[in-house]
Protein backbone atom coordinates (compact mmCIF):
# COMPACT_ATOMS: atom_id res chain seq x y z
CA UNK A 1 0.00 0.00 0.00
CA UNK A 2 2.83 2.68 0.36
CA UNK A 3 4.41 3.99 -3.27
CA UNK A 4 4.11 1.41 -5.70
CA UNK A 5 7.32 2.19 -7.52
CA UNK A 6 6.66 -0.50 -10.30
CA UNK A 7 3.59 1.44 -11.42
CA UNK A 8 4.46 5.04 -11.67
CA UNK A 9 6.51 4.55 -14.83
CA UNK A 10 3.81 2.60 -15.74
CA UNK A 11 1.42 5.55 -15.82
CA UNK A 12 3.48 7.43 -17.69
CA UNK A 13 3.60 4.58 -20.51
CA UNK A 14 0.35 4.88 -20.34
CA UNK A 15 -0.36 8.48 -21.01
CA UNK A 16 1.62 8.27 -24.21
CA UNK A 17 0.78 4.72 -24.94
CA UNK A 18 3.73 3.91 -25.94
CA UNK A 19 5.92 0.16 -25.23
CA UNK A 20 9.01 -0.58 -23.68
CA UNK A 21 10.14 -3.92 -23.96
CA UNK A 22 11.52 -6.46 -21.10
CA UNK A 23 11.60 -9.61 -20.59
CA UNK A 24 10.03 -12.49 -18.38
CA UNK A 25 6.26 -13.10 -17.47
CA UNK A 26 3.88 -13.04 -14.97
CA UNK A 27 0.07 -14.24 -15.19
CA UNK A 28 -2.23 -13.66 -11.78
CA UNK A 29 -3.60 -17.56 -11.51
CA UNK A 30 -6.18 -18.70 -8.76
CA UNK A 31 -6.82 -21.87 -6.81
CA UNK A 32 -10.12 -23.98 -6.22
CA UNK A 33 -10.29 -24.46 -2.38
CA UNK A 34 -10.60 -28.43 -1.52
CA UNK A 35 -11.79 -27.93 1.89
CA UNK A 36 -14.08 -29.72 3.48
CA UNK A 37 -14.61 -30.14 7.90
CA UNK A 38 -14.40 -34.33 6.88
CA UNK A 39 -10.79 -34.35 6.99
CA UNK A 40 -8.95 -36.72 6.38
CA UNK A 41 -6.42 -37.99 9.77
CA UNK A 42 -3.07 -36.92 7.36
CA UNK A 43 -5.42 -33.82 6.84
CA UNK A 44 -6.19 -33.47 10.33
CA UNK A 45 -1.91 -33.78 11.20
CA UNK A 46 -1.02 -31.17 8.42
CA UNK A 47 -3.48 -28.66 10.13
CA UNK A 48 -2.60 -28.64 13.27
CA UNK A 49 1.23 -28.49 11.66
CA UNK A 50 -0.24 -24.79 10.17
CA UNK A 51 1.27 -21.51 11.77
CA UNK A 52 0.24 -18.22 10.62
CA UNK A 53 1.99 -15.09 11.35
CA UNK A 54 0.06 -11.50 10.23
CA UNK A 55 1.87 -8.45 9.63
CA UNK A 56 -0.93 -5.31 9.87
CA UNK A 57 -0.32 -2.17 8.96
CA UNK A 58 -2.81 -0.96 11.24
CA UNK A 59 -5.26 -3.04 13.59
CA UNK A 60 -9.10 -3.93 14.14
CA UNK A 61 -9.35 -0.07 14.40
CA UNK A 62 -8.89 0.55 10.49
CA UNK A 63 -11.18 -0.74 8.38
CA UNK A 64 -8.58 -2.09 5.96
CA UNK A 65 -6.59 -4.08 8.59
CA UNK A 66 -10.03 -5.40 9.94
CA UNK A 67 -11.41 -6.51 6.99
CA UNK A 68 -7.91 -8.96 6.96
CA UNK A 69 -8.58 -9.66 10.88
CA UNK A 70 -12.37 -10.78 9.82
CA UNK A 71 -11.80 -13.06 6.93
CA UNK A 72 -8.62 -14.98 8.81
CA UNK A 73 -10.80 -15.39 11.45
CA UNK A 74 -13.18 -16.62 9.46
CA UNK A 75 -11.26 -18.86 7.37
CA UNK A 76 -9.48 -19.81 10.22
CA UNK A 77 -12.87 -21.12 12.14
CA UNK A 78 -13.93 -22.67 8.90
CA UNK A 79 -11.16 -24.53 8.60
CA UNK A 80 -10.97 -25.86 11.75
CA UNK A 81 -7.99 -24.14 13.02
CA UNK A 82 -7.20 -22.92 16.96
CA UNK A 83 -6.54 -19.14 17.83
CA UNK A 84 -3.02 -20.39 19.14
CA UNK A 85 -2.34 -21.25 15.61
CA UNK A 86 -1.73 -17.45 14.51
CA UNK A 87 0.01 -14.98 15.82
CA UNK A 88 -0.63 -11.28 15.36
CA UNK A 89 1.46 -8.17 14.46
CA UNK A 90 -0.41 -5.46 14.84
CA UNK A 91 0.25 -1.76 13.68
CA UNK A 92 3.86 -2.70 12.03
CA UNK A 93 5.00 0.77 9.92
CA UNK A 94 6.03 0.24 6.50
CA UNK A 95 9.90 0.06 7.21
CA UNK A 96 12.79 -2.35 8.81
CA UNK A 97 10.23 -2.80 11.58
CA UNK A 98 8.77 -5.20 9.28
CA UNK A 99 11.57 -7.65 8.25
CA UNK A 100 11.89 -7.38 12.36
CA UNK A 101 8.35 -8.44 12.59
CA UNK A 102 9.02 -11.37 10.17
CA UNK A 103 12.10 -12.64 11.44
CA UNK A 104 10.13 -12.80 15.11
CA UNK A 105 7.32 -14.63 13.65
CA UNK A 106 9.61 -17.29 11.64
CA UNK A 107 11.37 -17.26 15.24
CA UNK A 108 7.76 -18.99 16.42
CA UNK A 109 7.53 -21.24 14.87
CA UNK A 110 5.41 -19.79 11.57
CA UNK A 111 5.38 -21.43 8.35
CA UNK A 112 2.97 -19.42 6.54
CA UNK A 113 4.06 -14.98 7.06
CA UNK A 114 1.35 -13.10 5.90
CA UNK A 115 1.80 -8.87 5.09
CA UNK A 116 -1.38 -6.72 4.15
CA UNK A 117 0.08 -3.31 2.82
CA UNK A 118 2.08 -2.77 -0.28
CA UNK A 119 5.05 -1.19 1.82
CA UNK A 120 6.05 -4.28 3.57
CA UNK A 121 6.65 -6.04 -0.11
CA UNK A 122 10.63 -4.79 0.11
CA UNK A 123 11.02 -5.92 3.49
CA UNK A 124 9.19 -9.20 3.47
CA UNK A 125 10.82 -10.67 0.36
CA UNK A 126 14.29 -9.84 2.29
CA UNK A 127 13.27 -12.51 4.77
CA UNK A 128 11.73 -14.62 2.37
CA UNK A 129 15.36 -15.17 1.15
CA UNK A 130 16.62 -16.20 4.26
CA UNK A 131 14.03 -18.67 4.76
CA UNK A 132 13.33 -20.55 2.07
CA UNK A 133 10.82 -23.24 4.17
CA UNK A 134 8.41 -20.66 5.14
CA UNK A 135 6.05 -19.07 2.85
CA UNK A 136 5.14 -15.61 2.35
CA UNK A 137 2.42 -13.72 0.77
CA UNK A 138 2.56 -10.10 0.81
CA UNK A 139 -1.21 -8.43 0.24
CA UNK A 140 -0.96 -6.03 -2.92
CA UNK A 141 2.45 -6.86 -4.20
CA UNK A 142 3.65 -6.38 -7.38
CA UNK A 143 6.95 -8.36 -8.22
CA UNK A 144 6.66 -11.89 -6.54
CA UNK A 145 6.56 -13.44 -10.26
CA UNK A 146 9.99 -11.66 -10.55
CA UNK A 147 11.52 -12.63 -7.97
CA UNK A 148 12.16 -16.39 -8.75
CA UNK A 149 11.21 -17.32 -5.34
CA UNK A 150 8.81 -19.86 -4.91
CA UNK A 151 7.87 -18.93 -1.06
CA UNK A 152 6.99 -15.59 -1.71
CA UNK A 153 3.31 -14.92 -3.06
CA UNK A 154 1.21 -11.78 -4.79
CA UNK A 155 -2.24 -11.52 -3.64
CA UNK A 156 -5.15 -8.90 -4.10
CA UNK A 157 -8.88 -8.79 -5.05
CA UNK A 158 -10.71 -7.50 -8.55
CA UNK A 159 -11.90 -4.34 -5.76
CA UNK A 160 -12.42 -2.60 -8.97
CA UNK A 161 -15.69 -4.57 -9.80
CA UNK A 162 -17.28 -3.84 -6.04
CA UNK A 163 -16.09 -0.33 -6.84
CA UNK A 164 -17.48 -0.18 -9.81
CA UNK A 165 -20.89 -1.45 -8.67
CA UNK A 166 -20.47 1.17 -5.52
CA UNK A 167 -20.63 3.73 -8.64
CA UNK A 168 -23.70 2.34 -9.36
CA UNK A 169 -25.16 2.64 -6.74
CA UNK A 170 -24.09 6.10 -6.06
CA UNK A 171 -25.52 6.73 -9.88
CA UNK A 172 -28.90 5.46 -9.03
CA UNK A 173 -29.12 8.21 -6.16
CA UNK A 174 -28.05 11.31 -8.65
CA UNK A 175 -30.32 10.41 -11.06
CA UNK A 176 -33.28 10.29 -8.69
CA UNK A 177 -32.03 13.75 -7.24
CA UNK A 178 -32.02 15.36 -10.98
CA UNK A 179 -35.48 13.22 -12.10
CA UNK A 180 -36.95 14.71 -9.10
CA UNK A 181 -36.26 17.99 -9.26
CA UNK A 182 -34.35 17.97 -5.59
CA UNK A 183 -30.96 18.93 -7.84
CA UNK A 184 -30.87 21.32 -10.64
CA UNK A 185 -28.53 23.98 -11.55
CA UNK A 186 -31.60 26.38 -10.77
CA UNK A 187 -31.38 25.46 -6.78
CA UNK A 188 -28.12 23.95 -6.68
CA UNK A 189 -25.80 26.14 -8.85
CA UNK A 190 -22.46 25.14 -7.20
CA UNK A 191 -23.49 21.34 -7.52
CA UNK A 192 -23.28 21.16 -11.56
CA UNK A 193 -20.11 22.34 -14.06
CA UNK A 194 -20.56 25.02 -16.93
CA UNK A 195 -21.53 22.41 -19.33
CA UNK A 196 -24.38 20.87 -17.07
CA UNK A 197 -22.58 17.89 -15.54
CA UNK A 198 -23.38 16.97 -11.68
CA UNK A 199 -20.50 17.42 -9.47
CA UNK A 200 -19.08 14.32 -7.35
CA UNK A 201 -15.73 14.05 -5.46
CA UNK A 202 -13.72 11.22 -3.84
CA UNK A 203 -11.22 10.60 -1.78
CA UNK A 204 -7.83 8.98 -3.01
CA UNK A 205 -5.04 8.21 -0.23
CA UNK A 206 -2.08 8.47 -3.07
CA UNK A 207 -2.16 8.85 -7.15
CA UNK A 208 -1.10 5.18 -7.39
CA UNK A 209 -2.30 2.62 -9.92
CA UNK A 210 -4.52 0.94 -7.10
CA UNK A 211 -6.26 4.40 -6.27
CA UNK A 212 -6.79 5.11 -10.12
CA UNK A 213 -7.94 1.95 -10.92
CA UNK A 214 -10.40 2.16 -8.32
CA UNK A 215 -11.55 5.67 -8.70
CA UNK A 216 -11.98 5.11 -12.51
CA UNK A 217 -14.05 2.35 -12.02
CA UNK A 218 -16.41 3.92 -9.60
CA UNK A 219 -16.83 6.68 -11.82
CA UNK A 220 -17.79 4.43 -15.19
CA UNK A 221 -20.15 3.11 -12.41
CA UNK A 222 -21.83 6.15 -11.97
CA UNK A 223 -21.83 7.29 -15.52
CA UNK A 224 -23.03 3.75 -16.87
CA UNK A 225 -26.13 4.94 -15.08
CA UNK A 226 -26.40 8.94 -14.44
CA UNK A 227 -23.89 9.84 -18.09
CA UNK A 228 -22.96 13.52 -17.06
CA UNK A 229 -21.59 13.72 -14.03
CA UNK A 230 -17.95 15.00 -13.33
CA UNK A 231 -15.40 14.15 -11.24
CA UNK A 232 -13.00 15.75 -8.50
CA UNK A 233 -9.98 13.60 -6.91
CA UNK A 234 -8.36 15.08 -3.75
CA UNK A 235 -5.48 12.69 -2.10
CA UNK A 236 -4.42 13.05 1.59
CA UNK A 237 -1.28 11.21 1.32
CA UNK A 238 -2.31 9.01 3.58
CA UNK A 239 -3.71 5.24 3.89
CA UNK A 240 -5.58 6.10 7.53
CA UNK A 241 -5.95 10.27 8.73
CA UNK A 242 -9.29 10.72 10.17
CA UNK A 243 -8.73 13.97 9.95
CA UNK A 244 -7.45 14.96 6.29
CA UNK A 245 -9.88 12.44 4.96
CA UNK A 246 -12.96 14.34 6.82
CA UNK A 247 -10.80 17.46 5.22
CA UNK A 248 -10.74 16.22 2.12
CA UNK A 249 -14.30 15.25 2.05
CA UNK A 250 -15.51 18.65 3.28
CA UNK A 251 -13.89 20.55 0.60
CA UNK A 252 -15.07 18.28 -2.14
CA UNK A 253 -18.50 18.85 -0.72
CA UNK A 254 -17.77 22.94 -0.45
CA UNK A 255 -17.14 22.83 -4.16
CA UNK A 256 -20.56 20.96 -4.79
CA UNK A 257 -19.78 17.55 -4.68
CA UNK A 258 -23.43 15.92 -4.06
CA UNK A 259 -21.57 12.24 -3.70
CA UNK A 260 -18.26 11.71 -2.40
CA UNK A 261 -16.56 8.24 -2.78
CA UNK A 262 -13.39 7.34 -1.21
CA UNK A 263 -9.99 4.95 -1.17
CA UNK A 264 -9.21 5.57 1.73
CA UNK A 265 -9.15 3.40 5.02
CA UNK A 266 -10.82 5.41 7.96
CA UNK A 267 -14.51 7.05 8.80
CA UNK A 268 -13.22 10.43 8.55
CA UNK A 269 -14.83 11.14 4.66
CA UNK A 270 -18.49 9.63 5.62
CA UNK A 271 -18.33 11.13 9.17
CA UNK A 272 -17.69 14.44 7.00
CA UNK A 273 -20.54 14.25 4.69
CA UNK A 274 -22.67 12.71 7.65
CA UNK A 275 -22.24 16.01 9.38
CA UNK A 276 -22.64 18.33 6.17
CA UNK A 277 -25.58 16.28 5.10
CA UNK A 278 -26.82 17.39 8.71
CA UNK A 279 -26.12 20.85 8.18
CA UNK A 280 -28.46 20.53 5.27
CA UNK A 281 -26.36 19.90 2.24
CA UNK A 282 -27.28 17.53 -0.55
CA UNK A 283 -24.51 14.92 0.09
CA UNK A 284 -23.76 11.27 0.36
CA UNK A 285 -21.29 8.64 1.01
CA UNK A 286 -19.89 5.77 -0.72
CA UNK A 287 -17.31 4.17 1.49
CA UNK A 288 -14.19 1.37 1.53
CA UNK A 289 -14.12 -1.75 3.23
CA UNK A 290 -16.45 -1.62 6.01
CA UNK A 291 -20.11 -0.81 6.36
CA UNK A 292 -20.24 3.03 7.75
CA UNK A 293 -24.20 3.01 8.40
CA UNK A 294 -23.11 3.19 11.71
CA UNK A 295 -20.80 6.50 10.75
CA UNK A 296 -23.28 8.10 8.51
CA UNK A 297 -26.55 6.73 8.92
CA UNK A 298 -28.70 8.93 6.46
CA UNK A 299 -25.46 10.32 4.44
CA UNK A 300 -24.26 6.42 3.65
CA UNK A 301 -25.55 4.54 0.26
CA UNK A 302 -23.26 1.86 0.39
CA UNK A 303 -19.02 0.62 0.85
CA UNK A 304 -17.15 -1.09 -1.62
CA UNK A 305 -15.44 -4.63 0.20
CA UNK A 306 -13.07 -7.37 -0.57
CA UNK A 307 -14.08 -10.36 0.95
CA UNK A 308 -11.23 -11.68 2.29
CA UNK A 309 -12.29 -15.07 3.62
CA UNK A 310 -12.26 -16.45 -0.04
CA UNK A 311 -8.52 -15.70 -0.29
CA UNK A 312 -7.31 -16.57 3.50
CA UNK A 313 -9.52 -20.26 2.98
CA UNK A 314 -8.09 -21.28 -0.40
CA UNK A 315 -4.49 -20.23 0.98
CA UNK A 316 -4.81 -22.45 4.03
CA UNK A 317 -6.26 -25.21 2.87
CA UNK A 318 -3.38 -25.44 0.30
CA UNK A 319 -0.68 -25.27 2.87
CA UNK A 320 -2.77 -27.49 4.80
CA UNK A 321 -2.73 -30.39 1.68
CA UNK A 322 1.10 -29.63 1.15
CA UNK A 323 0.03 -27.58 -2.43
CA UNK A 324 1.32 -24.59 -3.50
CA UNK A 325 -0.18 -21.07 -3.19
CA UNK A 326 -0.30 -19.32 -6.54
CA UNK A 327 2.10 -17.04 -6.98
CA UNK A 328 -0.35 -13.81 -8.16
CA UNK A 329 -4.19 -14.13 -6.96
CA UNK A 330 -6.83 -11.76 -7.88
CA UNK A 331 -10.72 -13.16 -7.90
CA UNK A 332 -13.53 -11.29 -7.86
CA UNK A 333 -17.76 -11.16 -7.87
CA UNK A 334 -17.18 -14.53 -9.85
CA UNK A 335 -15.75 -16.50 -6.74
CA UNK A 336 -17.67 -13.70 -3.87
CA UNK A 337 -13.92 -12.70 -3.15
CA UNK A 338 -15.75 -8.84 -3.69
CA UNK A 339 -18.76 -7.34 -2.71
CA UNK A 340 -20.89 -3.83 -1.50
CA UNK A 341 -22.05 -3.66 1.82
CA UNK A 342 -25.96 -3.08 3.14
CA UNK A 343 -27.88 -0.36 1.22
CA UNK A 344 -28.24 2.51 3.18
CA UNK A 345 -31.75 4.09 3.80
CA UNK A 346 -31.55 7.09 1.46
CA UNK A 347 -30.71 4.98 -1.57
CA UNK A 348 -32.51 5.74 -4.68
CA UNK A 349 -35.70 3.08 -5.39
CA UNK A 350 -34.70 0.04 -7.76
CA UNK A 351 -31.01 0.00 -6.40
CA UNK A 352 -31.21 -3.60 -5.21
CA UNK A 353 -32.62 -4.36 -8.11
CA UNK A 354 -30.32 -2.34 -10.49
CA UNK A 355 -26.71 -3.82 -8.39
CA UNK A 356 -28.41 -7.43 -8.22
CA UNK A 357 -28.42 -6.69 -12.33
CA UNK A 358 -24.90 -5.41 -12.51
CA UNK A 359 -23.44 -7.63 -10.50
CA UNK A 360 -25.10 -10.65 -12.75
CA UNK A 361 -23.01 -9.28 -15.43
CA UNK A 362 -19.80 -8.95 -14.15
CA UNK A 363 -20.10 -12.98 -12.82
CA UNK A 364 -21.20 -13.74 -16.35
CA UNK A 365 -18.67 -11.73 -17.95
CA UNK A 366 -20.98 -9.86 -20.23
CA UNK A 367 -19.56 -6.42 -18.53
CA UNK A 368 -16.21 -5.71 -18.58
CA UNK A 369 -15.31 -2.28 -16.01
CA UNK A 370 -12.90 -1.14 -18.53
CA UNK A 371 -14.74 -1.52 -21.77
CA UNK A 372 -12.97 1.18 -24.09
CA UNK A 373 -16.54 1.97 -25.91
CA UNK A 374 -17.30 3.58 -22.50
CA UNK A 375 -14.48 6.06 -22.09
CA UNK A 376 -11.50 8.29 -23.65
CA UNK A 377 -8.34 9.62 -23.24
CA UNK A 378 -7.92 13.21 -24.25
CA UNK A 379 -10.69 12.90 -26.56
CA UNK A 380 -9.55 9.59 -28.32
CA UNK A 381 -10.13 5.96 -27.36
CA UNK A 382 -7.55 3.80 -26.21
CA UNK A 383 -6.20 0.90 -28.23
CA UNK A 384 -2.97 0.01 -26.52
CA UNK A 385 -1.97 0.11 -23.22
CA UNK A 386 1.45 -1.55 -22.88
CA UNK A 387 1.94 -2.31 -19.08
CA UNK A 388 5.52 -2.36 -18.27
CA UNK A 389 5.74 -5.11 -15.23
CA UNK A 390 9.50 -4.55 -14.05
CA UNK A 391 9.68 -3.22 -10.83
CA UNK A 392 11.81 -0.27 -10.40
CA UNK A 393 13.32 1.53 -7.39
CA UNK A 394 12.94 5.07 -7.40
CA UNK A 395 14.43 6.17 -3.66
CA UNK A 396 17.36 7.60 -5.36
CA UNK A 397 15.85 9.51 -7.55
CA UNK A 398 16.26 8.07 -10.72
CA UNK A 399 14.13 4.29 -11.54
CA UNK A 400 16.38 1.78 -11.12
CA UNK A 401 15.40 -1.78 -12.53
CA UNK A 402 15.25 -4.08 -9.41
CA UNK A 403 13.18 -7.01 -10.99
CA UNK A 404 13.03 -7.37 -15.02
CA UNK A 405 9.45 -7.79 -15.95
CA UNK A 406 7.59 -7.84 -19.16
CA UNK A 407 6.05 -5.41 -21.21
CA UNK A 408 2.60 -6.82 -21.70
CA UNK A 409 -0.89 -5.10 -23.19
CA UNK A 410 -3.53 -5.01 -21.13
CA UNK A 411 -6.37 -3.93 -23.63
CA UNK A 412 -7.29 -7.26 -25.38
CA UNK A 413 -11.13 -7.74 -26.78
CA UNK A 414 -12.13 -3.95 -26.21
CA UNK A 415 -11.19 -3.99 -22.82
CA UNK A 416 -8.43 -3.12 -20.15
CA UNK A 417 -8.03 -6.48 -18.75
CA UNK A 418 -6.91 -5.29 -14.92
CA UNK A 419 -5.20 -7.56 -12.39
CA UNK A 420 -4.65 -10.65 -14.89
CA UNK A 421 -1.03 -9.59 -15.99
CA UNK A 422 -0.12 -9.60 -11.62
CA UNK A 423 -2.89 -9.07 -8.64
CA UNK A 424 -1.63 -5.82 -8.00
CA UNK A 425 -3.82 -3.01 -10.17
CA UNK A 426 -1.89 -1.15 -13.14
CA UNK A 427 -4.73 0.74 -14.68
CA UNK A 428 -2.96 4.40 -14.28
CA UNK A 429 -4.98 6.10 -17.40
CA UNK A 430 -6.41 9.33 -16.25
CA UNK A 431 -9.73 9.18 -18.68
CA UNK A 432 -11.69 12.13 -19.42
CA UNK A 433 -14.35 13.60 -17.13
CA UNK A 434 -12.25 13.08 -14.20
CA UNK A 435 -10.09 16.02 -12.64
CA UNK A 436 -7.57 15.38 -9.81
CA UNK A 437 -6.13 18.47 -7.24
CA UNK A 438 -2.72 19.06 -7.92
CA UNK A 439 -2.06 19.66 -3.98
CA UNK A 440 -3.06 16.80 -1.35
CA UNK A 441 -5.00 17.84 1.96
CA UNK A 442 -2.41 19.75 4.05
C-alpha cells in the first residue's frame, strides 16, 4: 500500500501509450479451495502443523486491517484451526520494523508470514530469502513473479468490480435527485459544471495505480447509469488520517460535490458528509471496506469490500494439503472474493434491483469495467496500453530496474483487462471527465 514504484513509470507509458520492452512473465492464476470439515487424519496432522503469522499495517481499528482480521478469522474457524495457531502483528510501519516483525514470527515457529500493505513487499521478500521453508504472501504486491522465489506470493482482489458497482449505486441516487427535481442547476448552482454535468468528489489516499484503478471504475459506475456527471480527486497522502480524509471530504463537498466516494481506510470522509448532510447539504457517502451506516446513517448509500475469507480459505487449505499457493491471486464477484455492503436508507428506489443486475453481469462476464466503448483519453479511445511489469526503485531519484518484468498489453477484446497480468492493479490512465487536485490535503 505505500508507493508502488513499479507502477508510476507505468502511468506514464500509459499516457503516451507507448511500449518498452523487457523480458520475463507473470500471469495472476487462482486456486479452487478443496476444503471440506471431513478431513482426512493426514489432513487433520497437516493442520494442526499450520502456523500463521500477520503483519498489519494498522489493527481492528482501520477498516482495511479489519477486513484482513475478519476473513482470517473466518477462514481460520472454517477450517478448523485454533486461535493459538496465529500470531498477530499489529500496527507494524512500513519500514525495517517489518523484516523485524518477520524474522520474530519465523522465530515462532510460523510457516505461513502473511503482510497486508504494499510497503512491507521490500522488506518481506528480504526474509523470504533467508528462509526458504516458510512461505510468504505479501497483500498487494507487485513483483513476486519476478523474484524467482517460490515462497513468496502476490495476492489482491478485482476491488475494482465492487467499486465499480459502488458507482452504481451512487448513480442510481443522482439520477433520482435530478429526475426529481431535488438537484438542478436552478437550486443547486455550485453542484453542476458550466456544461451541465453533476459534481461528485472522492477521496484517493495516493495517485497510485490501485487508487486510479479504483476511482476510474467507480466513476464508469456512476456514468453507466447517471452519463454527465464530473469528477473531482483530492489525495491526503495518507492510507488512515481521520482527519485529512474528513478534510478532504468537506472541501469536495464545499465545491458541490453531491456524492463523495473514497480509497481511503478510515470514517473520517463519511463522518464528513454525515455532518454536512446534517447541516443541510445535498450529500452522500460511498465508502471502503467496512459498512459506515453506523458512521453516517442517512449520508451512507453503500461501501465497496473485498471479501477476504475467499482468499485466506483457499491459501490455508493449500498449505494445509502440502500444495502450492499461486504465486499472483486476484478473484472477484465470480468466486464472492468482492462485494458492497448493506444499502443505506436514502438509496434511490430500484437499487437492489439495479446492483443485483450489474453484478449478474460482471459474474457472467458480459460487462467488462474497462470496456474502451465507454471512455477516452484526451478525446480519443484507447487501443494500446502496454503495461511495463519490471519493478523499479525510485528512492534515489532516478528508476532503477530491481526485478526485469515484461512489457505486456492489457487492452485485449475492447477492454483493459486489470489484475490478470499480476494481482496488484496497473490501470494508471487518467480518462476524461475526471479532474484530480494538484495539492493533497495539508
Amino acid at each position: 500500500m505505500k508507493k508502488l514504484l513499479g507502477i508510476v513509470l507505468s502511468a506514464v507509458m500509459l499516457f503516451s501509450l507507448a511500449a518498452c520492452g523487457a523480458t520475463g512473465s507473470s500471469e495472476a492464476a487462482s486456486v479452487t479451495s478443496g476444503a471440506t470439515q471431513e478431513s482426512s487424519a493426514a489432513d487433520t496432522t497437516a493442520a494442526s502443523d499450520l502456523k500463521i503469522g500477520v503483519i498489519l499495517v494498522g489493527d481492528e481499528t482501520e477498516g482495511y486491517s479489519a477486513a484482513h482480521i475478519n476473513g482470517i478469522k473466518a477462514a481460520a474457524e472454517k477450517l478448523g484451526l485454533s486461535d493459538d495457531q496465529i500470531v498477530w502483528k499489529y500496527k507494524v510501519p512500513e519500514s525495517a520494523e517489518c523484516s523485524d516483525a518477520a524474522e520474530d514470527l519465523v522465530g515462532q515457529g510460523c510457516n505461513l508470514i502473511i503482510s497486508n500493505s504494499y510497503g512491507h513487499q521490500s522488506y518481506v521478500v528480504e526474509v523470504a530469502e533467508r528462509y526458504p521453508d516458510v512461505t510468504f504472501v505479501s497483500m498487494t504486491g507487485d513483483f513476486a513473479a519476478l523474484t524467482g522465489l517460490s515462497n513468496f506470493k502476490n495476492a489482491f482482489t478485482n476491488v475494482y468490480e465492487s467499486r465499480y458497482v459502488s458507482g452504481v449505486v451512487a448513480g442510481m441516487k443522482v439520477k433520482e435527485l435530478v429526475e426529481s427535481g431535488t438537484l438542478t442547476p436552478e437550486t443547486q448552482p455550485d453542484s453542476f459544471t458550466a456544461d451541465g454535468k453533476v459534481k461528485i468528489g472522492y477521496v484517493g489516499a495516493f495517485n497510485y495505480a490501485e487508487v486510479v484503478s479504483g476511482y476510474t471504475a467507480f466513476f464508469l459506475g456512476v456514468q453507466s447509469v447517471y452519463p454527465d456527471v464530473a469528477m473531482e480527486v483530492m489525495y491526503t497522502n495518507s492510507w488512515f488520517d481521520i482527519d485529512k480524509e474528513g478534510a478532504a471530504a468537506e472541501a469536495l463537498i464545499a465545491n458541490g460535490c453531491v456524492i463523495i466516494g473514497q480509497h481511503a481506510d478510515s470514517t473520517g470522509a463519511p463522518a464528513a458528509t454525515q455532518k454536512q448532510k446534517d447541516a443541510g447539504k445535498i450529500c452522500y457517502s460511498v465508502g471502503y471496506n467496512i459498512d459506515m451506516l453506523e458512521t453516517a446513517p442517512t449520508a451512507a448509500l453503500t461501501s465497496a469490500t473485498n471479501v477476504w475469507e475467499v482468499y485466506y480459505e483457499e491459501a490455508f487449505t493449500a498449505m494445509m494439503n502440502g500444495e502450492e499457493i499461486p504465486t499472483d491471486w486476484s478473484k472477484g464477484y465470480d468466486d464472492g472474493a468482492v462485494a458492497i455492503t448493506a444499502l443505506g436508507p436514502e438509496c434511490a428506489e430500484g437499487t437492489a434491483e439495479k446492483v443485483a443486475e450489474v453484478e449478474a453481469a460482471l459474474k457472467d462476464g458480459s460487462l467488462h469495467v474497462f470496456d474502451t466503448s465507454k471512455f477516452t483519453v484526451g478525446g480519443q479511445t484507447v487501443t494500446t496500453a502496454p503495461i511495463d511489469l519490471t519493478y523499479y526503485d525510485y528512492s534515489t531519484g532516478s528508476p532503477v530496474a530491481v526485478y526485469e518484468g515484461p512489457t505486456e498489453e492489457a487492452i485485449t477484446d475492447g477492454y483493459f483487462s486489470e489484475s490478470t497480468l499480476r494481482s496488484a492493479p496497473y490501470f494508471a490512465l487518467r480518462i476524461d471527465g475526471i479532474t484530480e487536485d494538484a495539492e493533497p490535503v495539508a
